[in-house]
Protein backbone atom coordinates (compact mmCIF):
# COMPACT_ATOMS: atom_id res chain seq x y z
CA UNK A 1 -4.51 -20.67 -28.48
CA UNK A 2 -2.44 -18.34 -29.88
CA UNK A 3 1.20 -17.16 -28.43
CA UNK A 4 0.78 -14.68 -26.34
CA UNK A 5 3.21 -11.72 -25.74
CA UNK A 6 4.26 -8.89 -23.96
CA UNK A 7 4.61 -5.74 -25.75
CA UNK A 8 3.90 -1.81 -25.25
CA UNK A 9 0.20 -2.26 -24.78
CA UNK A 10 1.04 -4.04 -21.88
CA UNK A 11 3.64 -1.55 -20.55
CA UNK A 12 0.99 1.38 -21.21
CA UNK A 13 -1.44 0.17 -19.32
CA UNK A 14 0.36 -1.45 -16.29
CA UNK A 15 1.60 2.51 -16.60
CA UNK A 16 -1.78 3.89 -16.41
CA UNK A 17 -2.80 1.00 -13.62
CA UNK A 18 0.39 2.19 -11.42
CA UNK A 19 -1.02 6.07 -12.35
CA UNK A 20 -4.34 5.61 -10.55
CA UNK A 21 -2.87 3.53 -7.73
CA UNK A 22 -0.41 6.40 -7.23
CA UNK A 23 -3.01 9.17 -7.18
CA UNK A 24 -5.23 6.88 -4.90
CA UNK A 25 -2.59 6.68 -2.19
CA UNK A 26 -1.32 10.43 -2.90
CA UNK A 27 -5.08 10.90 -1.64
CA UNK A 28 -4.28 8.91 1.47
CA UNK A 29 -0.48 9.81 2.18
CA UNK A 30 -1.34 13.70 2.42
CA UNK A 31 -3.13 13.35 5.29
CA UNK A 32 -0.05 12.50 7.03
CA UNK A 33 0.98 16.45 6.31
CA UNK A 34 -2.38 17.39 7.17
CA UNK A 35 -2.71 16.07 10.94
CA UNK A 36 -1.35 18.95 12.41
CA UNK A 37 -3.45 21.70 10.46
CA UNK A 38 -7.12 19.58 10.83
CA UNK A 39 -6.08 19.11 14.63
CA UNK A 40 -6.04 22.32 15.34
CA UNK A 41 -8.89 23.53 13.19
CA UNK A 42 -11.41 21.02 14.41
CA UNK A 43 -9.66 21.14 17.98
CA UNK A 44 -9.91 16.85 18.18
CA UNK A 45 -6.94 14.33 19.58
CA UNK A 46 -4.16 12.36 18.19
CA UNK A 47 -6.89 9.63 18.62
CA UNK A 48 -9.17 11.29 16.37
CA UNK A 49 -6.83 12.03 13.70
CA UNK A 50 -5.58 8.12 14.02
CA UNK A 51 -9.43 7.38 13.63
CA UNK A 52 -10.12 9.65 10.03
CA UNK A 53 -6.76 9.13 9.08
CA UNK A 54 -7.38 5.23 9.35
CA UNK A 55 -10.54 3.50 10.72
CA UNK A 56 -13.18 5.56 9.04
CA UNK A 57 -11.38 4.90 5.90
CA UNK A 58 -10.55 1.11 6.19
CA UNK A 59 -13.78 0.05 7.81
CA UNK A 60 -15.76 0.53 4.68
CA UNK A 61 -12.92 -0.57 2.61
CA UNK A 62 -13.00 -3.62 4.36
CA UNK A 63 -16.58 -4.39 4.30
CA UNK A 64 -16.48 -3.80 0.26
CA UNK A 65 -13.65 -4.88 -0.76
CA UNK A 66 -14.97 -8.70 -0.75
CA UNK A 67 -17.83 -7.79 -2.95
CA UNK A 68 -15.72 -5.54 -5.24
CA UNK A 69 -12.84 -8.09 -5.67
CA UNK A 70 -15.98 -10.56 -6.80
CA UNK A 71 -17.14 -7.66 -9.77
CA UNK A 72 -13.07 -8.02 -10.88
CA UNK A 73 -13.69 -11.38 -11.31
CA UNK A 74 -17.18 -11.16 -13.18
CA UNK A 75 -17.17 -8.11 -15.13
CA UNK A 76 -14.38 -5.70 -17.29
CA UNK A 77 -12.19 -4.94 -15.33
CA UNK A 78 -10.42 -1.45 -16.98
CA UNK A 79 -14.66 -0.44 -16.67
CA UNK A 80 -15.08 -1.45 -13.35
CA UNK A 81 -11.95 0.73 -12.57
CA UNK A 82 -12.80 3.50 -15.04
CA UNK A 83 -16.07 3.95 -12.74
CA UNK A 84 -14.18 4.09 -9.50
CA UNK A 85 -11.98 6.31 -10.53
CA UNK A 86 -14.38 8.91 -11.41
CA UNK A 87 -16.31 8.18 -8.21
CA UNK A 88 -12.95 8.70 -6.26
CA UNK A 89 -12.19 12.34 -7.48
CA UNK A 90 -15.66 13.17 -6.49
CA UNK A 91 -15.65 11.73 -3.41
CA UNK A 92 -11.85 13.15 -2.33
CA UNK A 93 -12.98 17.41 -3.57
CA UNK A 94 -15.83 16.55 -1.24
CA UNK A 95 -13.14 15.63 1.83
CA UNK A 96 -12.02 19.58 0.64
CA UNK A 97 -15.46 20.71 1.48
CA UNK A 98 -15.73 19.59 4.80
CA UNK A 99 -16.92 21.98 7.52
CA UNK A 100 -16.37 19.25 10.54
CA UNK A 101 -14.21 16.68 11.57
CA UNK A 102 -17.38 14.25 11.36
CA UNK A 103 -18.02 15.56 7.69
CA UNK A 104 -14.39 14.82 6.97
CA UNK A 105 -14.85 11.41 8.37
CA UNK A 106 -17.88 10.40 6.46
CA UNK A 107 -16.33 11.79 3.44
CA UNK A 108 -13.31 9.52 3.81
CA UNK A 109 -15.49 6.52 4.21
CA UNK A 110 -17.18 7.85 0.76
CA UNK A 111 -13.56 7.75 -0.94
CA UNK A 112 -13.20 4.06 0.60
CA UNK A 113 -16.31 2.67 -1.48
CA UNK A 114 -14.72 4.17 -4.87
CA UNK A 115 -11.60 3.13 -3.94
CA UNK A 116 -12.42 -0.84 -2.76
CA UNK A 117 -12.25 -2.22 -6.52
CA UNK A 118 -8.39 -0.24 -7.44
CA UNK A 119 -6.13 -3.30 -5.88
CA UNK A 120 -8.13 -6.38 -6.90
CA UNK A 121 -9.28 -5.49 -10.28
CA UNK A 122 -5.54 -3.99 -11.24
CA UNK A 123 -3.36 -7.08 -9.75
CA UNK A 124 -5.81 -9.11 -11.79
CA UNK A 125 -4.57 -7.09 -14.73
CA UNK A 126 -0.92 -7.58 -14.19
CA UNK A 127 -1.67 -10.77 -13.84
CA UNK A 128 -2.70 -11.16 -17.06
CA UNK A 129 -0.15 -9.09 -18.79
CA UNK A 130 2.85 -10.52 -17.60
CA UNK A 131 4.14 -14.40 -17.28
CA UNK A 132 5.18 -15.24 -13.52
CA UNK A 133 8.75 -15.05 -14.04
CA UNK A 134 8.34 -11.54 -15.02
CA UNK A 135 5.34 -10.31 -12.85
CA UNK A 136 7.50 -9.64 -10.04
CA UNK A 137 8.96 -6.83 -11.94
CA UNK A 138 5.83 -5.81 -13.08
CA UNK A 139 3.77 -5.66 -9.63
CA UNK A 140 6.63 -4.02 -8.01
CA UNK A 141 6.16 -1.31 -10.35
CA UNK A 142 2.53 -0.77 -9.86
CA UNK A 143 3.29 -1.24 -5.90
CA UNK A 144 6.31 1.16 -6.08
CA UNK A 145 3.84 3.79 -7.34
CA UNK A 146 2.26 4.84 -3.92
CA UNK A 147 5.64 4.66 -2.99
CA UNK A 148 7.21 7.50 -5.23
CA UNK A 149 4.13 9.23 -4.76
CA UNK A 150 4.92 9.81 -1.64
CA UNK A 151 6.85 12.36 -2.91
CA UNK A 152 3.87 14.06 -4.41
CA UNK A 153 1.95 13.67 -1.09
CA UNK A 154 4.43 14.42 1.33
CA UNK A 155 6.54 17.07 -0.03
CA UNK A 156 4.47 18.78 -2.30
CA UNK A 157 1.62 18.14 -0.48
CA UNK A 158 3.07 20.04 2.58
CA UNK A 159 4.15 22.72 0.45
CA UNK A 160 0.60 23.26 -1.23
CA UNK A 161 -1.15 22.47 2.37
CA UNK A 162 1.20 25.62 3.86
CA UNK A 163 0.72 28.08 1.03
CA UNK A 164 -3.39 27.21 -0.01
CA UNK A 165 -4.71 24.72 3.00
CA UNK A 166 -5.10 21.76 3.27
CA UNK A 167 -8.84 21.73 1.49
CA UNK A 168 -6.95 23.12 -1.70
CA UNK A 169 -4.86 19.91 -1.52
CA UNK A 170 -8.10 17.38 -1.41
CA UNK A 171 -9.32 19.70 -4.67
CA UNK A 172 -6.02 18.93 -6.73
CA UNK A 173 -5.42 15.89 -6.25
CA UNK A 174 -8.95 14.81 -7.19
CA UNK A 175 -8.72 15.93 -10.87
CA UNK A 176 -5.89 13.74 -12.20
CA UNK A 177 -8.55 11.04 -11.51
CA UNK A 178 -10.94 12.61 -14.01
CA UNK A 179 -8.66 12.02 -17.21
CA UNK A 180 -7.61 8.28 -16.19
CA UNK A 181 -11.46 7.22 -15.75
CA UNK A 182 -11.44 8.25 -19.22
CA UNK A 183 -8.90 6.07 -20.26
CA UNK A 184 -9.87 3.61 -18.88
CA UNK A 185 -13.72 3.68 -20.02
CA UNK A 186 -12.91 4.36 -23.73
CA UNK A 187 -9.60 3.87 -24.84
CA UNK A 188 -7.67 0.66 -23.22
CA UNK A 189 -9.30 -3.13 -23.56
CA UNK A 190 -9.33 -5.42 -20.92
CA UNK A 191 -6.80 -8.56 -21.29
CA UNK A 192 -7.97 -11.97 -21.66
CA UNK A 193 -7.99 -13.46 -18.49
CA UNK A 194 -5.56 -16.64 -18.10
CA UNK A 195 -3.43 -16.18 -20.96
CA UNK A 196 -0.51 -17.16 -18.65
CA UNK A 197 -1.53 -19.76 -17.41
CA UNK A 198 -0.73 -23.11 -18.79
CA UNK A 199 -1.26 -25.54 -15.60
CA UNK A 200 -5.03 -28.05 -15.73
CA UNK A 201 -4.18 -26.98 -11.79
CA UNK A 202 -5.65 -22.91 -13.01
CA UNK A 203 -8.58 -24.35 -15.05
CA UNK A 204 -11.01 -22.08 -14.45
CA UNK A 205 -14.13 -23.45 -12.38
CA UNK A 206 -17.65 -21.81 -12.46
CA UNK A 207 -17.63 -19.18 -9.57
CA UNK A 208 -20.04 -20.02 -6.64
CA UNK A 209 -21.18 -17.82 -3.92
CA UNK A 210 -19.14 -15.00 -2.29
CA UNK A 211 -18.86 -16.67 0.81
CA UNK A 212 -17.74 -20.13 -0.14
CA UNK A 213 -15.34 -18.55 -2.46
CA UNK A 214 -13.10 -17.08 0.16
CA UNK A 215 -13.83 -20.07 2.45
CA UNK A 216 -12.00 -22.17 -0.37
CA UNK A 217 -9.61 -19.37 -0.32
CA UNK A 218 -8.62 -19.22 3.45
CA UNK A 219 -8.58 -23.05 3.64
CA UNK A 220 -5.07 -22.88 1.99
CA UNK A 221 -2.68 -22.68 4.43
CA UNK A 222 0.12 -21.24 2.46
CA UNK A 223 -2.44 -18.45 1.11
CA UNK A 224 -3.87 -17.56 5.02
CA UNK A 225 -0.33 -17.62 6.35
CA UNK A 226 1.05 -15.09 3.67
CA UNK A 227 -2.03 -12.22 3.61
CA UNK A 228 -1.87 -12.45 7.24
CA UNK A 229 1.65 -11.72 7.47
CA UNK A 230 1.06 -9.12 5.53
CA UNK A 231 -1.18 -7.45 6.92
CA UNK A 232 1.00 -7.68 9.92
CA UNK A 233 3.63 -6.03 8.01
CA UNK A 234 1.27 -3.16 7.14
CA UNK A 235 -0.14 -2.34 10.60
CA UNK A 236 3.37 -1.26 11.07
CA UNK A 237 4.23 0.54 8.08
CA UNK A 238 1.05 2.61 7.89
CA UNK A 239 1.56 3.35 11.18
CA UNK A 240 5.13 4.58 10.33
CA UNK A 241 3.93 6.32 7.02
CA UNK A 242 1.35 8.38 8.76
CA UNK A 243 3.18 9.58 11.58
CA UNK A 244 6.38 10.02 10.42
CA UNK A 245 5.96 13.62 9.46
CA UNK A 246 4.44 14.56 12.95
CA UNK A 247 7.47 12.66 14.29
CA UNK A 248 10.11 15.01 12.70
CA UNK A 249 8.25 18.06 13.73
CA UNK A 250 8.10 17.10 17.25
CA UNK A 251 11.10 15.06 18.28
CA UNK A 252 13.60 16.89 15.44
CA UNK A 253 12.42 20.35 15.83
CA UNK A 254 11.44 20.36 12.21
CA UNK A 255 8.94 22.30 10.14
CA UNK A 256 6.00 21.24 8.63
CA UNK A 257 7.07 21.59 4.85
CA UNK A 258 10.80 20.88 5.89
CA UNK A 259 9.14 17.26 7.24
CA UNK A 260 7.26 16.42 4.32
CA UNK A 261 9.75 17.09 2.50
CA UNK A 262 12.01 14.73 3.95
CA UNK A 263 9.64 11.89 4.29
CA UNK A 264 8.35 12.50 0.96
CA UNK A 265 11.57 12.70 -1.33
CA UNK A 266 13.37 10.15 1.51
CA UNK A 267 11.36 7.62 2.62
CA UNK A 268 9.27 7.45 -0.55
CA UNK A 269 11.59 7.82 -3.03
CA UNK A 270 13.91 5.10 -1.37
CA UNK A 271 11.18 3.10 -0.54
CA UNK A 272 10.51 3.07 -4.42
CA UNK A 273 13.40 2.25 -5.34
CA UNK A 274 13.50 -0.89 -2.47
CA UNK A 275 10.33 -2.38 -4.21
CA UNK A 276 11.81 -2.03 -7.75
CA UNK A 277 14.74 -3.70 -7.12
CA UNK A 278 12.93 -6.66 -5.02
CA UNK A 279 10.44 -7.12 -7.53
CA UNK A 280 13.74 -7.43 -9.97
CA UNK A 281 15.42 -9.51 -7.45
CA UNK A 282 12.63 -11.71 -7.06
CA UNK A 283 12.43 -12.78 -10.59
CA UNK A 284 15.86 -13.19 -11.24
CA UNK A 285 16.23 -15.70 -8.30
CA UNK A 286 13.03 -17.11 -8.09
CA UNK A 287 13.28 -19.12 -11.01
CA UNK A 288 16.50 -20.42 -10.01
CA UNK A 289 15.10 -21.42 -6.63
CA UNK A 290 11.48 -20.63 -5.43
CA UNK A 291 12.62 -20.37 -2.12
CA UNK A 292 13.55 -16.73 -2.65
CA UNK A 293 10.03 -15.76 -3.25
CA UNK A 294 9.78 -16.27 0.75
CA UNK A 295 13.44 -15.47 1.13
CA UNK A 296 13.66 -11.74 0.19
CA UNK A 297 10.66 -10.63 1.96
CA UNK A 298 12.02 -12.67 5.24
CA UNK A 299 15.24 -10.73 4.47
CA UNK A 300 14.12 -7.53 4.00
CA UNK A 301 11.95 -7.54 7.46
CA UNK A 302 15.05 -8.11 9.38
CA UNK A 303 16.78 -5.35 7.99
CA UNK A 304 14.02 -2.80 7.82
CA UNK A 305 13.03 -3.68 11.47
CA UNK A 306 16.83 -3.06 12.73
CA UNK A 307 16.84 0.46 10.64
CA UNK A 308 14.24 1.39 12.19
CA UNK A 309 14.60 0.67 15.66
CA UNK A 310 17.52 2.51 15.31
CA UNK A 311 16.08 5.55 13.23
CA UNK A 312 13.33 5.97 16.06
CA UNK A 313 15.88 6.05 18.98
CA UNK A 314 18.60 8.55 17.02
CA UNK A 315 19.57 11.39 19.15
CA UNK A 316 18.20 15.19 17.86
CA UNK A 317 20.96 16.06 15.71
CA UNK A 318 21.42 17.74 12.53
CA UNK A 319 23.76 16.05 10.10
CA UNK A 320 23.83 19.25 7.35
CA UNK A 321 22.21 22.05 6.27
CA UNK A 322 20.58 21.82 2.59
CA UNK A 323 20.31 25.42 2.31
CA UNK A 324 17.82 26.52 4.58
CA UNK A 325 16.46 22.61 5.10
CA UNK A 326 18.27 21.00 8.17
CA UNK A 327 18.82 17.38 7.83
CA UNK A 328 18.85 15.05 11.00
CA UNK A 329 21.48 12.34 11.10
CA UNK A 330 18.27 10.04 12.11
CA UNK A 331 17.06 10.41 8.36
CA UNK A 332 20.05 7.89 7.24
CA UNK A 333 18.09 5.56 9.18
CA UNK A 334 14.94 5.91 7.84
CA UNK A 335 16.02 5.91 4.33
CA UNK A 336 18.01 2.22 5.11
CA UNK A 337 14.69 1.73 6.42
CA UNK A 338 12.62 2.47 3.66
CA UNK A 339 14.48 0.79 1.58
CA UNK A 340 14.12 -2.80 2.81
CA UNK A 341 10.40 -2.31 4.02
CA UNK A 342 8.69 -2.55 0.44
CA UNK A 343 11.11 -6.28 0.07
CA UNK A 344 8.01 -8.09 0.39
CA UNK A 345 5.16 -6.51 -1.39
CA UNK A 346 6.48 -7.69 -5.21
CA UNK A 347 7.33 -11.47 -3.99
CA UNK A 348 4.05 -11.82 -1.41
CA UNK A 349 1.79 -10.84 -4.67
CA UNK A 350 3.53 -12.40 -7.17
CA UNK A 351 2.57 -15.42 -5.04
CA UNK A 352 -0.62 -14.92 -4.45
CA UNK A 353 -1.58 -14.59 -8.12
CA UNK A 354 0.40 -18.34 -8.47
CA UNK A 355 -1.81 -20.13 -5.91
CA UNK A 356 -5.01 -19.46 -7.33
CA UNK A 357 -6.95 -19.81 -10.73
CA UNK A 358 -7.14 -16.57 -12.80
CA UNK A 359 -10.99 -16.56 -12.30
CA UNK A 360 -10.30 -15.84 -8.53
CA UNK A 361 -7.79 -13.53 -8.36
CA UNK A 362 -9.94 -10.63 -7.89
CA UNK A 363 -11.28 -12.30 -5.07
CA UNK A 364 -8.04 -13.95 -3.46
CA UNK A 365 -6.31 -10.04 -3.97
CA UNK A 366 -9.63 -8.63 -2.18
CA UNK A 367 -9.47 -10.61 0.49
CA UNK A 368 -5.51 -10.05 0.63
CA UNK A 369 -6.09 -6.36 0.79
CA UNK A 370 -9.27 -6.26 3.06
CA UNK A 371 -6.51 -7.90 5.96
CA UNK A 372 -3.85 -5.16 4.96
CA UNK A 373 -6.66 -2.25 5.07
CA UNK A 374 -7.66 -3.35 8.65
CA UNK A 375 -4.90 -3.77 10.05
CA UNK A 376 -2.78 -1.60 8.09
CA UNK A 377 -4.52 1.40 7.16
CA UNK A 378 -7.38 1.12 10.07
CA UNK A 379 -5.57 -0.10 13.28
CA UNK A 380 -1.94 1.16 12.54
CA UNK A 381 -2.88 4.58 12.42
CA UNK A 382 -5.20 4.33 15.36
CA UNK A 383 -2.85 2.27 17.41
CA UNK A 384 -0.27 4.69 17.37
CA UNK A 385 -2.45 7.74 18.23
CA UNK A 386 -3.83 5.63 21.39
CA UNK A 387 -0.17 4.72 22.36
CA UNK A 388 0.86 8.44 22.10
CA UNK A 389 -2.09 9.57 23.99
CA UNK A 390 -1.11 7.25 26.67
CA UNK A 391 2.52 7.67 26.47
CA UNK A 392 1.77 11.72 26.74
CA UNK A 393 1.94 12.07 30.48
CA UNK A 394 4.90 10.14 30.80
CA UNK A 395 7.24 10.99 27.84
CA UNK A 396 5.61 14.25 26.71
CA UNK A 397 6.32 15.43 23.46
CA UNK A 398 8.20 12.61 23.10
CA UNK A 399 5.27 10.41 23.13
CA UNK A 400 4.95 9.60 19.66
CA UNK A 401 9.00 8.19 19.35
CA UNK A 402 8.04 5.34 21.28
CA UNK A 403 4.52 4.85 20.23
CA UNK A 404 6.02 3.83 17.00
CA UNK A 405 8.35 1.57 18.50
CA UNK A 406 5.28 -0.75 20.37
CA UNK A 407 3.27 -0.56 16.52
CA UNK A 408 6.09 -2.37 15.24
CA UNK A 409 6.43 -5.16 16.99
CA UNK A 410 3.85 -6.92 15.05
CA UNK A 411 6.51 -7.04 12.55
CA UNK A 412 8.26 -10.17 14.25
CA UNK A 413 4.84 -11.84 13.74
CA UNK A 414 4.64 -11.52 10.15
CA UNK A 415 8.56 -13.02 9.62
CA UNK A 416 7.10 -16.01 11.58
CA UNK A 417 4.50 -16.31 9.51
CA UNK A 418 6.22 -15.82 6.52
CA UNK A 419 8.86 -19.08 7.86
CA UNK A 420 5.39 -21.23 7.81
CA UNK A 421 4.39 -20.24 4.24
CA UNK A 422 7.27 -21.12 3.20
CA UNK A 423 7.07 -24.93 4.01
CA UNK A 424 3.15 -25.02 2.98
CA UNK A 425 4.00 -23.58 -0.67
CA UNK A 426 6.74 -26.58 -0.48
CA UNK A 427 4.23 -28.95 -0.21
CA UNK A 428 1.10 -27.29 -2.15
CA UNK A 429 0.36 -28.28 -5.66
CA UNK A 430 -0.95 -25.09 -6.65
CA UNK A 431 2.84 -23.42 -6.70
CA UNK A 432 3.99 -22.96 -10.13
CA UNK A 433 7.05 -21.34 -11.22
CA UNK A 434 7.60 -20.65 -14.89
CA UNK A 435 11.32 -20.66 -15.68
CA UNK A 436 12.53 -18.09 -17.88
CA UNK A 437 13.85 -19.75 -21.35
């Protein structure tokens, strides 16, 4: 076997990997500055909005994902995603076509099936590009992507959404997709799977059925223990991510494009930055002591949770004007908070991609993400438009402040978990840490 290394192939495409995840949650994330506008054209509730902003989405995400992680593990993977890419853009002009809230809905679900294969089939990439003690690094950038995209979705997003509408908006942001199914379908290769991996413990076995594959899968404790924390950790972030614009037009008196462009250049430019310098965290301490891998996620729940507490009970006030954009003092708060909530994304995948053979990571990261997309990008959503419905006659306006507050609580959970993965991973011969020379 020959040495293998990492040079600027392997940069370009973890680049054009981290492109398409961007654009896939720019796709998502815009809704968030869209809520308002569709509510009021299709005359539905919070409820409804939680429902096509989440469940309609993650539902058929969830029930594909599984199979879709399984063609990552059997088939090219840059063609696999070079075909849901160009199913995506079609699928997301459609959602710009819609004449009802039900069309909207069944045109999310359509962007869910293109989308299913993106996270398994690219984190068994990055797997394969990088060694573990610099995947970290290397996840946390394609994970910071959605991230800084936020930008993208939120800001500029509101921006286009206010000027053109918001079905302009599902038109743009569908043709970037075009050029990088392209890419991928004629121009990159697909790396040899397992080039990293030097352990008899990752010999690839022959595959067997779907089902006992991710029975095998669950039945390590370390592995169930971390995906459920994080999807956990995601009920509560989505839930944050989605209604966080809404929040600053109701409880700080702000615009629409004023919001979005706060949460955009704010929370997800800080929250890009967070993962970064985790994922660089993680594998310069890792290797020293593989405790950390647990360490900094525990960490950075503690400290995102307290931000945000904090951020959500802030007084109305404006700290300073920006020229015509007023800033609320709350937004220091958000940005701490933003910062520390991405600490475990780098780490928790790194991981993953350690406790199983290369030949199953497509399946181990589909199953990872189908627990995220439930409870993260279906029920988080949803969860907070039922408590603000319910909250309505009692806090009014205010509804949605502390709506957020009970969607977060699962947080707690997930740290918890997090404690028990840590002492399965101690005693699980499957860890293996490369140490950097």
């Amino acid at each position: 076997m020959s040495n293998p290394h990492v040079g600027w192939r392997s940069h370009g495409l973890l680049l054009l990997l981290a492109a398409v995840f961007a654009d896939n949650f720019v796709g998502r994330q815009i809704l968030a500055v869209m809520i308002e506008p569709i509510k009021h054209e299709f005359g539905v509730s919070d409820t409804a909005m939680g429902l096509v902003s989440g469940l309609a989405f993650s539902g058929v995400y969830a029930l594909l994902a599984l199979p879709a992680g399984r063609l990552a593990d059997g088939m090219s993977r840059t063609r696999l995603l070079a075909m849901a890419c160009l199913l995506w853009a079609l699928a997301t002009m459609l959602c710009g076509l819609a004449v009802s809230f039900w069309m909207l809905a069944l045109a999310r679900m359509a962007v869910a099936v293109s989308e299913s294969p993106t996270t398994s089939a690219s984190m068994s990439v990055i797997a394969d590009l990088y060694p573990p003690h610099r995947r970290s690094f290397a996840i946390s950038c394609f994970t910071a992507a959605p991230t800084f995209s936020a930008i993208i979705g939120l800001s500029l997003g509101a921006w286009v959404v206010e000027h053109y509408g918001w079905r302009m908006a599902f038109m743009l942001i569908g043709i970037p997709a075009l050029g990088f199914s392209a890419l991928l379908g004629f121009v990159v290769k697909d790396p040899a799977r397992g080039r990293w991996d030097l352990s008899s413990a990752h010999a690839a076995h022959p595959l067997q059925s779907l089902g006992i594959e991710a029975r095998k899968l669950l039945a390590l404790p370390a592995y169930r223990c971390l995906i459920l924390a994080g999807g956990l950790t995601t009920l509560s972030a989505y839930a944050i991510g989605m209604w966080n614009t809404s929040f600053l037009v109701r409880s700080h008196g702000l615009s629409l494009q004023h919001a979005g462009l706060l949460a955009g250049f704010i929370c997800g430019g800080v929250a890009g930055v967070g993962a970064l310098f985790s994922g660089w965290l993680s594998d310069h301490l890792t290797p020293r002591n593989a405790h950390w891998q647990i360490g900094i996620p525990v960490i950075g729940h503690v400290l995102a949770l307290s931000a945000l507490v904090t951020y959500l009970l802030w007084p109305n006030t404006v700290w300073r004007q920006l020229g015509g954009l007023p800033i609320p003092s709350a937004m220091l708060w958000c940005a701490l908070y933003s910062f520390f909530c991405t600490w475990w994304v780098a780490p928790s995948f790194n991981l993953v991609t350690q406790l199983v053979p290369a030949n199953r990571r497509g399946t181990a990261m589909a199953l990872q993400t189908i627990i995220s997309t439930l409870l993260g990008v279906g029920i988080g959503p949803l969860l907070a438009g039922l408590f603000s419905d319910a909250l309505q006659p009692v806090f009014g306006i205010e509804s949605l402040r502390y709506a957020l507050l009970l969607v977060n609580i699962p947080v707690l959970a997930a740290i918890g978990l997090l404690v028990r993965t840590s002492s399965h991973v101690t005693q699980s011969r499957y860890l293996t840490v490369e140490r950097a020379a």
